[in-house]
Protein backbone atom coordinates (compact mmCIF):
# COMPACT_ATOMS: atom_id res chain seq x y z
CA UNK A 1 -10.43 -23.56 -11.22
CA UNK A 2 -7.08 -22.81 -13.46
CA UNK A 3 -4.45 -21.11 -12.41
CA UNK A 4 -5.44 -17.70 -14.72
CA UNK A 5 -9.06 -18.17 -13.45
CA UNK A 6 -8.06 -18.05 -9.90
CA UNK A 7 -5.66 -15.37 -10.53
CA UNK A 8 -8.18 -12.92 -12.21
CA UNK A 9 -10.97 -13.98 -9.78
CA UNK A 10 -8.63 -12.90 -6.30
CA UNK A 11 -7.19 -9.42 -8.95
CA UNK A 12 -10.89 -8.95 -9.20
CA UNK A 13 -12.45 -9.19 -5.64
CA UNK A 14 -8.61 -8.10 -4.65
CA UNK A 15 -9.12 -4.78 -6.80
CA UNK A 16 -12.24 -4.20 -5.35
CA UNK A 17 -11.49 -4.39 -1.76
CA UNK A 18 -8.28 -1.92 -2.33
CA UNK A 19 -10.08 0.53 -5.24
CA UNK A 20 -13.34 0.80 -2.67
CA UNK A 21 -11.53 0.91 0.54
CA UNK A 22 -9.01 3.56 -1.28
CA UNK A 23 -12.21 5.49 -2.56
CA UNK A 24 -13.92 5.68 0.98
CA UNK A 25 -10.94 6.42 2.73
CA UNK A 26 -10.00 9.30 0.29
CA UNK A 27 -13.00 10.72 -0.07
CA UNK A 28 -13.32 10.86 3.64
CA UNK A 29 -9.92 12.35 3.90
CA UNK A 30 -11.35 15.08 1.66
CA UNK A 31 -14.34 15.87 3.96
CA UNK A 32 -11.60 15.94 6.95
CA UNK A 33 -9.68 18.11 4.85
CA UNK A 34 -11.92 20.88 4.91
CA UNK A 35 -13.04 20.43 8.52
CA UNK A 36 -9.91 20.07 9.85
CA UNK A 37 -5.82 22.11 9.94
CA UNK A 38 -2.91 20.38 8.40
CA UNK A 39 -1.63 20.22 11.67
CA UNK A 40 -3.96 17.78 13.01
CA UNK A 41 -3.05 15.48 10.10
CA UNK A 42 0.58 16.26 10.70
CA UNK A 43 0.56 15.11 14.57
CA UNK A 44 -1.13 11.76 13.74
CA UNK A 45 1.69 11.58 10.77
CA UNK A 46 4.30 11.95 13.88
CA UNK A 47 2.69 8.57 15.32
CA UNK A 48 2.92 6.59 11.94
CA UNK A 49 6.05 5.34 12.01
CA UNK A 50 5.83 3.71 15.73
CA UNK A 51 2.48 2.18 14.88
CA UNK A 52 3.89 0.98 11.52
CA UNK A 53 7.41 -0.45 12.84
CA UNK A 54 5.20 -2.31 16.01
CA UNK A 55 2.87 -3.60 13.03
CA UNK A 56 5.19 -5.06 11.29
CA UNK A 57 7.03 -6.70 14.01
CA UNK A 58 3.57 -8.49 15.36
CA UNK A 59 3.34 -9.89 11.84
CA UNK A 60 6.83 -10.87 12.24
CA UNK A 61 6.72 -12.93 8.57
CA UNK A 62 4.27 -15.64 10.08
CA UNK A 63 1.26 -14.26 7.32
CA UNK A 64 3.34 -15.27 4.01
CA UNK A 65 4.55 -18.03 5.96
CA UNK A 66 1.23 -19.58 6.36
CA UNK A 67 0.62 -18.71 2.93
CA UNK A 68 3.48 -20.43 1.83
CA UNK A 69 3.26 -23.72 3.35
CA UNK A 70 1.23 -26.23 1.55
CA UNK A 71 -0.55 -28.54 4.14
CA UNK A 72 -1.28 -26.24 6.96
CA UNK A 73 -2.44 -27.68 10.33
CA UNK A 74 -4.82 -26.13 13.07
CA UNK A 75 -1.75 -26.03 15.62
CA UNK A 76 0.25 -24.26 13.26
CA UNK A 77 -2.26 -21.30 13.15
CA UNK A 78 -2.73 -21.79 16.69
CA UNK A 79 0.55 -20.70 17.40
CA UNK A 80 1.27 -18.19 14.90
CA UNK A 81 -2.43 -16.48 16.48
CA UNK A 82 -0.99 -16.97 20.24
CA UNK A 83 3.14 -16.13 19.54
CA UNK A 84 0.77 -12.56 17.18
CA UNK A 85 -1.10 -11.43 20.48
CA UNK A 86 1.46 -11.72 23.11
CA UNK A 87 3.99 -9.76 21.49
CA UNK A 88 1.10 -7.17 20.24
CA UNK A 89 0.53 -6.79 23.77
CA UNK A 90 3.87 -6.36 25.01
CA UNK A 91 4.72 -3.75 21.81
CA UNK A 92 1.28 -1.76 22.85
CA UNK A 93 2.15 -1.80 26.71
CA UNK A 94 5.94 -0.40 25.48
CA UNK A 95 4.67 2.41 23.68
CA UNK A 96 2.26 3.36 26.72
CA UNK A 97 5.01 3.52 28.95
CA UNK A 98 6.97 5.39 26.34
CA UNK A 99 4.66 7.92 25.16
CA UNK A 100 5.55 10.81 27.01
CA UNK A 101 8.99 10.18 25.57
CA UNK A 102 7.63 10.72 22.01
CA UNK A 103 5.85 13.36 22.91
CA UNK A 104 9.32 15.51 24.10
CA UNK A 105 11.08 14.46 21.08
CA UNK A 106 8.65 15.95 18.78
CA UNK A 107 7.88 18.76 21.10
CA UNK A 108 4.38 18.13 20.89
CA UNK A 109 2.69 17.22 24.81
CA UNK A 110 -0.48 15.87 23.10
CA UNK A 111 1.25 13.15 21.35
CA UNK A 112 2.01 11.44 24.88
CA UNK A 113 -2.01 10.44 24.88
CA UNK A 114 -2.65 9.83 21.13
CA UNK A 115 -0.39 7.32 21.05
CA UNK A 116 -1.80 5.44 24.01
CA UNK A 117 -5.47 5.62 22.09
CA UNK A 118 -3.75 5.02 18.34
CA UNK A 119 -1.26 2.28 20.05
CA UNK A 120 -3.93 -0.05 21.13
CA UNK A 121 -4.95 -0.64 17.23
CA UNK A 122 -1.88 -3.00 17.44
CA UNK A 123 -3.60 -5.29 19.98
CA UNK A 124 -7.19 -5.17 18.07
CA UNK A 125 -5.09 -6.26 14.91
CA UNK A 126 -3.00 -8.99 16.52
CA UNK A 127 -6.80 -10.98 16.50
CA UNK A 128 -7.05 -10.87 12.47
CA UNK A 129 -3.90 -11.74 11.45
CA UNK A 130 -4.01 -15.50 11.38
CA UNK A 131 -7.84 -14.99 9.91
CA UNK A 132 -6.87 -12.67 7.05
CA UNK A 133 -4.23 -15.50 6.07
CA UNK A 134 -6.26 -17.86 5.94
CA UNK A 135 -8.73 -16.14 3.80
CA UNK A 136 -5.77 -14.98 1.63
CA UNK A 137 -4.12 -18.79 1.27
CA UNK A 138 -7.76 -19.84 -0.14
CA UNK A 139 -7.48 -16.61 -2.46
CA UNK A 140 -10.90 -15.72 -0.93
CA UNK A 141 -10.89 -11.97 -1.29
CA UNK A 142 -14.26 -11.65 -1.69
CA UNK A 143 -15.28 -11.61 1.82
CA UNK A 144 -12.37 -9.61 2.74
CA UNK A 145 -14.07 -6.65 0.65
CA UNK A 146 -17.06 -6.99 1.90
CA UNK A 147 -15.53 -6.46 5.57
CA UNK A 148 -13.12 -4.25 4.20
CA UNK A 149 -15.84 -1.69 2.89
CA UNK A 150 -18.22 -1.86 6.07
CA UNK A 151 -15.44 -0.79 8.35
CA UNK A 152 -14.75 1.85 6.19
CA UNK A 153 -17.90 3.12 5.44
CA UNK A 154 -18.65 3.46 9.48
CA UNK A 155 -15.34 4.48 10.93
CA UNK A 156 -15.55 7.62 8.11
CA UNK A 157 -18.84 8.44 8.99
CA UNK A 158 -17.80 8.47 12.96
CA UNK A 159 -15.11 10.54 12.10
CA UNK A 160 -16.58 13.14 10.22
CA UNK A 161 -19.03 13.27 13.00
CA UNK A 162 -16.22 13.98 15.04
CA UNK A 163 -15.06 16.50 13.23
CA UNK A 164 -18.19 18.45 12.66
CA UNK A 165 -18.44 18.32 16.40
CA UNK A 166 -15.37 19.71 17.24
CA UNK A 167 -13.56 17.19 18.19
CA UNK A 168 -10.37 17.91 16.20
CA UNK A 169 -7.38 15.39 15.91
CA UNK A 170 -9.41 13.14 17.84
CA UNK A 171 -11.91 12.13 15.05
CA UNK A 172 -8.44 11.11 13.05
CA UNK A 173 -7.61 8.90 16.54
CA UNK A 174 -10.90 7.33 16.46
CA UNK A 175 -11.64 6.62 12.78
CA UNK A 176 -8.37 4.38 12.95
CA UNK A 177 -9.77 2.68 15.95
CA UNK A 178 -13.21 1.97 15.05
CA UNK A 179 -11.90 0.79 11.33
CA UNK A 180 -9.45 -1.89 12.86
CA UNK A 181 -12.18 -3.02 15.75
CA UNK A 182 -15.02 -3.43 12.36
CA UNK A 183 -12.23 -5.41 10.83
CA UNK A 184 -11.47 -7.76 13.31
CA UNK A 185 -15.29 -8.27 14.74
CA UNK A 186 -16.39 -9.17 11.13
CA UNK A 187 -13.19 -11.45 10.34
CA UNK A 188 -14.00 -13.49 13.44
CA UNK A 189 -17.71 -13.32 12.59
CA UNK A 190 -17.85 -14.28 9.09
CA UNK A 191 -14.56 -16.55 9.12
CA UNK A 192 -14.85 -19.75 10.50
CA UNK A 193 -11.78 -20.40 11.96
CA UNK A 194 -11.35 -20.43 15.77
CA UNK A 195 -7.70 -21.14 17.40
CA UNK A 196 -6.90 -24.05 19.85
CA UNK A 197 -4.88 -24.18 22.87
CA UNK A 198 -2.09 -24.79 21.47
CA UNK A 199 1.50 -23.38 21.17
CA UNK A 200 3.68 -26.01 18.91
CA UNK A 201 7.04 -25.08 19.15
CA UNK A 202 8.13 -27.06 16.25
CA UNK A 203 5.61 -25.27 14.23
CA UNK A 204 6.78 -22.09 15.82
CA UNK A 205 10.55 -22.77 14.60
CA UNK A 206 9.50 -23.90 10.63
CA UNK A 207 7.76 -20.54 10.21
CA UNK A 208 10.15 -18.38 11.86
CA UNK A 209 12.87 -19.98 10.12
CA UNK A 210 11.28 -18.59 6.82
CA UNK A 211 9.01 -15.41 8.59
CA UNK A 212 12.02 -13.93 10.81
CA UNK A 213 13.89 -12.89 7.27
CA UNK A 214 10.98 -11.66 6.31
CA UNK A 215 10.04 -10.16 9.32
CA UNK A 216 13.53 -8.24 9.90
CA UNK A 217 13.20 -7.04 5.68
CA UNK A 218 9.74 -6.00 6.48
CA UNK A 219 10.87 -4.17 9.52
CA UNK A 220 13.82 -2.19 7.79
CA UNK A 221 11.02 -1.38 4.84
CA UNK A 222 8.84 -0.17 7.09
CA UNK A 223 10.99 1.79 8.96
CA UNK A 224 12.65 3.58 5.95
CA UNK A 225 9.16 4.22 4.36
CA UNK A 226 7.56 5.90 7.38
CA UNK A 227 11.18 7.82 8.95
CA UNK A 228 10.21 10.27 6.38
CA UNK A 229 7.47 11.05 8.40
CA UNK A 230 9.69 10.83 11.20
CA UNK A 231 12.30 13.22 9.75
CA UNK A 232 9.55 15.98 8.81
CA UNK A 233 7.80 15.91 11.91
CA UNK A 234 11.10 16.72 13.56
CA UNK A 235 13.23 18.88 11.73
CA UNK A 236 10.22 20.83 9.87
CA UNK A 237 6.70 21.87 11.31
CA UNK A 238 3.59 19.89 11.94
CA UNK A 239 1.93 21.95 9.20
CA UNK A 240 4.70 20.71 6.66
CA UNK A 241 4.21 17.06 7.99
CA UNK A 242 0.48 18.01 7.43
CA UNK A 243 1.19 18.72 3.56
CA UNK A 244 3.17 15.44 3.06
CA UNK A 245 0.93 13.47 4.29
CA UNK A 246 -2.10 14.72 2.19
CA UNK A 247 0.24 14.95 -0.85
CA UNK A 248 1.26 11.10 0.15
CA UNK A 249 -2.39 10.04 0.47
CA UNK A 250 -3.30 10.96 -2.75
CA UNK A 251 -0.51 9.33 -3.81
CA UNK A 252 -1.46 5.73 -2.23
CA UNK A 253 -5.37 5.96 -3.82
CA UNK A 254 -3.52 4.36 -7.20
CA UNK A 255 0.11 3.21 -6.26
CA UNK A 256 -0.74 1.40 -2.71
CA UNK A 257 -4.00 -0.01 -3.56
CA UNK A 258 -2.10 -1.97 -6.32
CA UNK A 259 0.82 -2.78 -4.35
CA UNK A 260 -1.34 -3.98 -1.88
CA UNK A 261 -3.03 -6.24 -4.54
CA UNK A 262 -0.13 -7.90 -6.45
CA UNK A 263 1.67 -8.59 -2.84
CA UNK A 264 -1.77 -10.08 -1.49
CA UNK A 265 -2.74 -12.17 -4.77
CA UNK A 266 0.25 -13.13 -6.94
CA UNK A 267 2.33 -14.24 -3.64
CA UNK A 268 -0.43 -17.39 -3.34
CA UNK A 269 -1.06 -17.91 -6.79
CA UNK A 270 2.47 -17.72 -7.98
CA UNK A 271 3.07 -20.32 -4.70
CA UNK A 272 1.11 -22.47 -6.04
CA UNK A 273 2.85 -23.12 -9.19
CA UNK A 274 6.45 -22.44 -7.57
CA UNK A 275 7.41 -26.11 -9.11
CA UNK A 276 6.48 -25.26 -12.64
CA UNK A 277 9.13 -22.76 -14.46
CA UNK A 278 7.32 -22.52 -17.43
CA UNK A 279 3.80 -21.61 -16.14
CA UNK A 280 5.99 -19.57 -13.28
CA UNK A 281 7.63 -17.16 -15.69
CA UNK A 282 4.13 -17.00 -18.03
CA UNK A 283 1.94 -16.01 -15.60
CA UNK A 284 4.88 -13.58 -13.84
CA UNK A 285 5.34 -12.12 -17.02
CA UNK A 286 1.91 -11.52 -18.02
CA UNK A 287 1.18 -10.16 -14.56
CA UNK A 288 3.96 -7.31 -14.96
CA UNK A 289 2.97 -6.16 -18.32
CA UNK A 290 -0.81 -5.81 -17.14
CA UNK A 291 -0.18 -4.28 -13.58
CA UNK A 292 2.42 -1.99 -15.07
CA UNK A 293 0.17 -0.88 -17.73
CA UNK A 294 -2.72 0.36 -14.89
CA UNK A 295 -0.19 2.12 -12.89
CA UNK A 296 1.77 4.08 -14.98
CA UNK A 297 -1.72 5.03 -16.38
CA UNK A 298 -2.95 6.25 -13.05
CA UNK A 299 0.49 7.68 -11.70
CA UNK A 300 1.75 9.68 -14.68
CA UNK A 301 -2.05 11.15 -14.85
CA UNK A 302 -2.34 12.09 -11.63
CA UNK A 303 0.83 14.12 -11.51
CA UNK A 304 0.22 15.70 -14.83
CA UNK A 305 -3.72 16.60 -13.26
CA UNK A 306 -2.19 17.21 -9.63
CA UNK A 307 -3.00 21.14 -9.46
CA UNK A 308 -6.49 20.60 -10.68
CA UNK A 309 -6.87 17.36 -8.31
CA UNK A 310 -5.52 19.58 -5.27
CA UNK A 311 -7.48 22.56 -6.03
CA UNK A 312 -11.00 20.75 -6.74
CA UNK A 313 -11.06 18.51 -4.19
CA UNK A 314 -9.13 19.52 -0.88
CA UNK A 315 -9.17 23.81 -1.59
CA UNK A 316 -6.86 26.14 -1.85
CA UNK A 317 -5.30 26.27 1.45
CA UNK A 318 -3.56 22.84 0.59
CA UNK A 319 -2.04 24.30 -2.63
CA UNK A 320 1.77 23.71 -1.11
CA UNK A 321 0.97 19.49 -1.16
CA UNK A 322 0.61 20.15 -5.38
CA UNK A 323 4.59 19.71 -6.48
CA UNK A 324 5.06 17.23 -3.34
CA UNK A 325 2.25 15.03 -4.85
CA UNK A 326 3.92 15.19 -8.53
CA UNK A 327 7.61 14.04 -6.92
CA UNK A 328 5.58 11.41 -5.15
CA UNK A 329 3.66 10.20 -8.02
CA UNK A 330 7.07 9.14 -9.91
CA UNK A 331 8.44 7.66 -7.05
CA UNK A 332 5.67 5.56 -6.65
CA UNK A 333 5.39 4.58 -10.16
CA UNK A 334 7.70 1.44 -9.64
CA UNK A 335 6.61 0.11 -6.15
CA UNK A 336 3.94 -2.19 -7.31
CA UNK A 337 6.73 -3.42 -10.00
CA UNK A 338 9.16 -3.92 -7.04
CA UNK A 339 6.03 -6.02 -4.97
CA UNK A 340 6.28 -8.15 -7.74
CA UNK A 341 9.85 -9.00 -7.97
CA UNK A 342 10.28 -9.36 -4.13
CA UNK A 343 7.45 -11.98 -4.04
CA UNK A 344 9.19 -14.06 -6.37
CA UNK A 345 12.40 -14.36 -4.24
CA UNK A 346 9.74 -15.89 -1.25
CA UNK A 347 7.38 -17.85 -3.95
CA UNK A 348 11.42 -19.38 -3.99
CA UNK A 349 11.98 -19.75 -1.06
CA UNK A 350 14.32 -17.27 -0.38
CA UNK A 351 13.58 -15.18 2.23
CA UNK A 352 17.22 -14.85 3.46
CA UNK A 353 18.33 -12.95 -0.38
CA UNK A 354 15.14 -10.67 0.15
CA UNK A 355 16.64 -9.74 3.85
CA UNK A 356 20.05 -9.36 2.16
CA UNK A 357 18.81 -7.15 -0.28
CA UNK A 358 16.43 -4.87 1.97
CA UNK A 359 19.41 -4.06 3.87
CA UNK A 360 21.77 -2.85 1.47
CA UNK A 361 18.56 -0.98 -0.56
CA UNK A 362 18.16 0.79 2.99
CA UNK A 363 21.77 1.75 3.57
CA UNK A 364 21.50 3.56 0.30
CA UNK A 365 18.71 5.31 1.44
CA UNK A 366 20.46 6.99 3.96
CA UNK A 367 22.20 9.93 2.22
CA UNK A 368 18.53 11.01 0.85
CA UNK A 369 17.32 11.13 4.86
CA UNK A 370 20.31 13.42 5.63
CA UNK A 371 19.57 15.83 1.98
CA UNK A 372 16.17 15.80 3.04
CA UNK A 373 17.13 17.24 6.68
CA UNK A 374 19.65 20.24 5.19
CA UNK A 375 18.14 20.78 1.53
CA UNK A 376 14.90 20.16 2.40
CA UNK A 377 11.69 17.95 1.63
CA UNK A 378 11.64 18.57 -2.30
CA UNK A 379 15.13 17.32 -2.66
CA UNK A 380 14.69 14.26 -0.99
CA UNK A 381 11.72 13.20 -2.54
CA UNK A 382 13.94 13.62 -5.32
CA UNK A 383 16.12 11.52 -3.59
CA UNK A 384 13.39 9.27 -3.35
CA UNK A 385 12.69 8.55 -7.10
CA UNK A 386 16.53 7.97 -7.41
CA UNK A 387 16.66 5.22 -4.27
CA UNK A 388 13.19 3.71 -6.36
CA UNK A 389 15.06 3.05 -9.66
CA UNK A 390 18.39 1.87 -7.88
CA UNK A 391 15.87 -0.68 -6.24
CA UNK A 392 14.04 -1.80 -9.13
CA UNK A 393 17.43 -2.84 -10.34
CA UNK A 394 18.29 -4.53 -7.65
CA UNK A 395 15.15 -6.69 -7.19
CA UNK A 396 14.58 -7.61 -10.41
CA UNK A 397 18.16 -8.56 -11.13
CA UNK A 398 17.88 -11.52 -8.72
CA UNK A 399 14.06 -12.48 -9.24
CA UNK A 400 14.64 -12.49 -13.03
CA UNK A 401 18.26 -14.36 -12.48
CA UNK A 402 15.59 -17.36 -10.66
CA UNK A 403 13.08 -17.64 -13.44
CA UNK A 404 14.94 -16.74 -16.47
CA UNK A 405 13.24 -13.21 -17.13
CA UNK A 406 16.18 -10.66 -16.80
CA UNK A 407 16.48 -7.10 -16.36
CA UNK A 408 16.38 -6.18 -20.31
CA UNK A 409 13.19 -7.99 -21.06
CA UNK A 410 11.63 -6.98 -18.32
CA UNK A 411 12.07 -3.33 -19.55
CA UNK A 412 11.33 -4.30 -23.31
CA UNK A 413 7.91 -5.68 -21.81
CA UNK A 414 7.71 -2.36 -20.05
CA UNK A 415 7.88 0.46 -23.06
CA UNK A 416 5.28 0.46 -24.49
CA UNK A 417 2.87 0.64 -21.26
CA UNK A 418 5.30 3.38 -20.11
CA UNK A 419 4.93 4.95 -23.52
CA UNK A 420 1.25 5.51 -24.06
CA UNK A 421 1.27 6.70 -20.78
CA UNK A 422 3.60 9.25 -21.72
CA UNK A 423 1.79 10.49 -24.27
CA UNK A 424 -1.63 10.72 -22.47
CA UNK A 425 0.35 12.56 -19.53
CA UNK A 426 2.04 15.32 -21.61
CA UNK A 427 -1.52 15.70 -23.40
CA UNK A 428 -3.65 16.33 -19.92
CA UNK A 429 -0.63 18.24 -18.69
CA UNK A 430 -0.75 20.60 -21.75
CA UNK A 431 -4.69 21.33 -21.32
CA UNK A 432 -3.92 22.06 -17.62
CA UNK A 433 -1.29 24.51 -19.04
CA UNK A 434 -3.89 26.43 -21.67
CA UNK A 435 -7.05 26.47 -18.80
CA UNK A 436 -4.73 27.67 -15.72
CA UNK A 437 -6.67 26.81 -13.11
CA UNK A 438 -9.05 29.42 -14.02
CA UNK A 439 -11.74 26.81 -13.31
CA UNK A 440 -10.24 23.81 -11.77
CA UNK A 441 -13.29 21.78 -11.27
CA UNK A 442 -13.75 21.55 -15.32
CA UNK A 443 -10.29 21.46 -16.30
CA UNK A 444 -10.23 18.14 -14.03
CA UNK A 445 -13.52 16.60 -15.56
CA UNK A 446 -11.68 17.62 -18.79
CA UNK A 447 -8.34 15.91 -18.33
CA UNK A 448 -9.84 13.10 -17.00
CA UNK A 449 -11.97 12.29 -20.13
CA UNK A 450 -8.95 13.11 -22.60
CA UNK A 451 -6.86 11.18 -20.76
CA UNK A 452 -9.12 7.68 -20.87
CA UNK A 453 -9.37 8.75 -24.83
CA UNK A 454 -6.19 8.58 -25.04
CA UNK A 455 -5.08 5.36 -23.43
CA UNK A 456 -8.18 3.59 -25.01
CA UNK A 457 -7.87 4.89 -28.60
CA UNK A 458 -4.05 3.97 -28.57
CA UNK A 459 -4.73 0.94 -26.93
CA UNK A 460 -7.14 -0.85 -29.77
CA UNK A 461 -5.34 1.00 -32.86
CA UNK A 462 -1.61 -0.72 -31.58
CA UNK A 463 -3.73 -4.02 -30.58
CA UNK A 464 -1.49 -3.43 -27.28
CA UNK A 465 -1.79 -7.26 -25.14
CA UNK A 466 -1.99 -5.97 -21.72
CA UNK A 467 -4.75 -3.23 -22.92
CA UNK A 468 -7.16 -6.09 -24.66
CA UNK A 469 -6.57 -8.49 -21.42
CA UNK A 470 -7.76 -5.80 -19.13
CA UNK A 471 -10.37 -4.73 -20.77
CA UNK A 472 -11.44 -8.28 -21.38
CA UNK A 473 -11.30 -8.58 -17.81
CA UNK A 474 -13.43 -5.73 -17.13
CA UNK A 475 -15.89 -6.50 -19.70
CA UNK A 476 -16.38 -10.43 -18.28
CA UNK A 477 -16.54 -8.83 -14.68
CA UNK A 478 -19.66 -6.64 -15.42
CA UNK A 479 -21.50 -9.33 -17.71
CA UNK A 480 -21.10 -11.45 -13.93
CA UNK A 481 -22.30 -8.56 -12.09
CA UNK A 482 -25.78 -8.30 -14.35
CA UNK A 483 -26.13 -12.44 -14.07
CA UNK A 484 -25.68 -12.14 -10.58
């Protein structure tokens, strides 16, 4: 299989996993919505950032490590799946003992037990780590989808059990719980990789030469990404934290699941041709243009539909998450873009440059925590979008400088995505204007057909590349499916 074959083949089953998991889990969210306050949501978005940080530090880099190394052996994922569940263990058995704590400092007594219940996700995870790399170094995504959508499909349905049944918060508790014991039951069912006794500590001291960089930049991302949760929660109301999260969960159906893809797919694939410039900066290239082109699609439309999107889907009550999801959408707009350019500096090698420049990215986020806290949470989303571009820069200056794609062509490659999306934005945006919400259900339906007009009438007149690939892409996927 060629390089572009394997790379559209894990995009493909990649997409799929994140689009369907995305779907299910959103239109769940939707159901729990209207069952349930925005408080409830807003006390589980109080826990996010401890679960997150302890997440990230169980990982601890060893994943892209794995994925990295060319020949691994059976003791080397031995020890990365022993060194993952001891220190999930010790990270779940610190936030037991430290969840009354969290629940003073919040001001909310209930917290002390959900995070006991939520916390112990971190030790059901620590089992799948090792598998889900291994399944991601083969670029088998397929069966991660398949897993993926099963866990999904049965932890929503148990929680909006719950929630008919009363069972408030709780059903948000359990729905995490049940999803992440699915996920690691059917890794360990249909993977078939099974750990030996075996620690190697020269194994252990390769990959956390290259995973602790990545493991203390993943740690100060995570932290800075969930502390607005963190900062809400505290200095605001559990009803506000209740409105960001919604408005940031719409925001993730488009903007994560692609991030999620491009760090999951074009980290192998890219690894695998790290000693071949030319093919390196070709198929880096081409994958910018094409992922760019999908989310500023999907971003700029959903903030110019966000009031109809709100309105039809979630109800009126959540009308205050409508200008939060529109500052969120262009912030978001460039993560997937910065995925990209941090996975070159590892598919190099340098882990220690992407630690270097996650910590001075974070220190400028700081100003935008304390505007946030005294001018409130508009402003620092605004804040936000500003702290996005700055990092963009930053990223791209140094994994351009590497392959010989700098800054300006980057953003020459970039126009004309960010251009007809422009123009199909403003469009829906102007029929949302004219209609007024008057009846929100069609003026959706509406904007959502003018918009795909739009970006597929512009795309064949201009003969735009990334536009014909796609849908090339697309059409070859669904002549499979009917074969199949």
């Amino acid at each position: 299989m060629t390089i572009k074959q394997k790379t559209i083949s894990g995009l493909k089953w990649s997409f799929a996993d994140n689009i369907a998991n995305q779907i299910i889990q959103f239109v769940v969210g939707i159901i729990l919505a209207r069952l349930l306050s925005p408080k409830e949501f807003g006390l589980i978005g109080m826990l996010t950032i401890f679960v997150a940080i302890s997440q990230s530090l169980i990982d601890s880099g060893f994943s892209q490590a794995l994925i990295r190394k060319q020949d691994c052996s059976r003791e080397d994922y031995s020890t990365v799946f022993f060194f993952n569940i001891t220190v999930a263990i010790c990270l779940y058995l610190l936030l037991f003992f430290c969840s009354r704590f969290i629940g003073i400092f919040y001001n909310e007594p209930i917290l002390s037990l959900l995070i006991k219940v939520v916390g112990f996700s971190l030790v059901i995870n620590s089992l799948s780590v090792v598998q889900r790399a291994i399944l991601s170094k083969n670029i088998n995504f397929k069966l991660q989808t398949k897993i993926s959508i099963i866990s999904s499909c049965t932890s929503g349905a148990i929680a909006i059990w719950m929630a008919f049944s009363g069972w408030g918060v709780w059903s948000l508790v359990w729905k995490t719980i049940v999803q992440n014991f699915m996920n690691s039951t059917l890794l360990w069912i249909w993977n078939g990789w099974r750990p030996v006794l075996i620690f190697n500590r020269n194994s252990f001291r390769e990959m956390f030469g290259f995973g602790s960089k990545l493991m203390v930049s993943g740690l100060i991302n995570t932290a800075f990404i969930n502390i607005y949760y963190l900062v809400i929660g505290k200095y605001y109301s559990a009803v506000d934290l209740g409105f960001y999260t919604r408005a940031d969960q719409f925001r993730k159906l488009p903007s994560q699941s692609i991030d999620t893809v491009i760090q999951r797919v074009s980290y192998p694939v890219l690894a695998s041709i790290q000693n071949d410039p030319i093919r390196l900066k070709r198929g880096y290239k081409n994958l910018i243009k094409n992922v760019m082109f999908i989310t500023f699609i999907l971003m700029i439309g959903m903030a110019a539909a966000s009031e109809s999107l709100v309105i039809t889907l979630i109800g009126e009550q959540w009308r205050p998450v409508i200008p939060l999801l529109q500052l969120l959408c262009f912030g978001g707009m460039l993560y997937p873009l910065q995925a990209l350019n941090l996975n070159m500096l590892n598919v190099k090698g340098r882990s220690d440059l992407f630690l270097k420049l996650e910590v001075i990215k974070k220190i400028l986020v700081i100003p935008t925590i304390i505007i946030g806290v005294f001018w409130g949470i508009k402003i620092m989303i605004a804040g936000m979008i500003f702290n996005s571009i700055i990092a963009y820069f930053i990223n791209s200056y140094w994994s351009g400088k590497m392959i010989n794609y700098p800054i300006t062509e980057q953003l020459t490659d970039l126009v004309p995505s960010f251009s007809i999306a422009s123009v199909m934005g403003i469009c829906i945006w102007l029929v949302g204007f004219l209609l007024s919400s008057q009846h929100p259900e069609l003026e959706l339906a509406i904007q959502i057909f003018l918009g795909g007009l739009i970006v597929v009438s512009i795309g064949h007149i201009f003969k735009y590349e990334a536009y014909i690939e796609i849908r090339q892409i697309l059409f070859n996927s669904l002549i499979s499916l009917k074969k199949s």
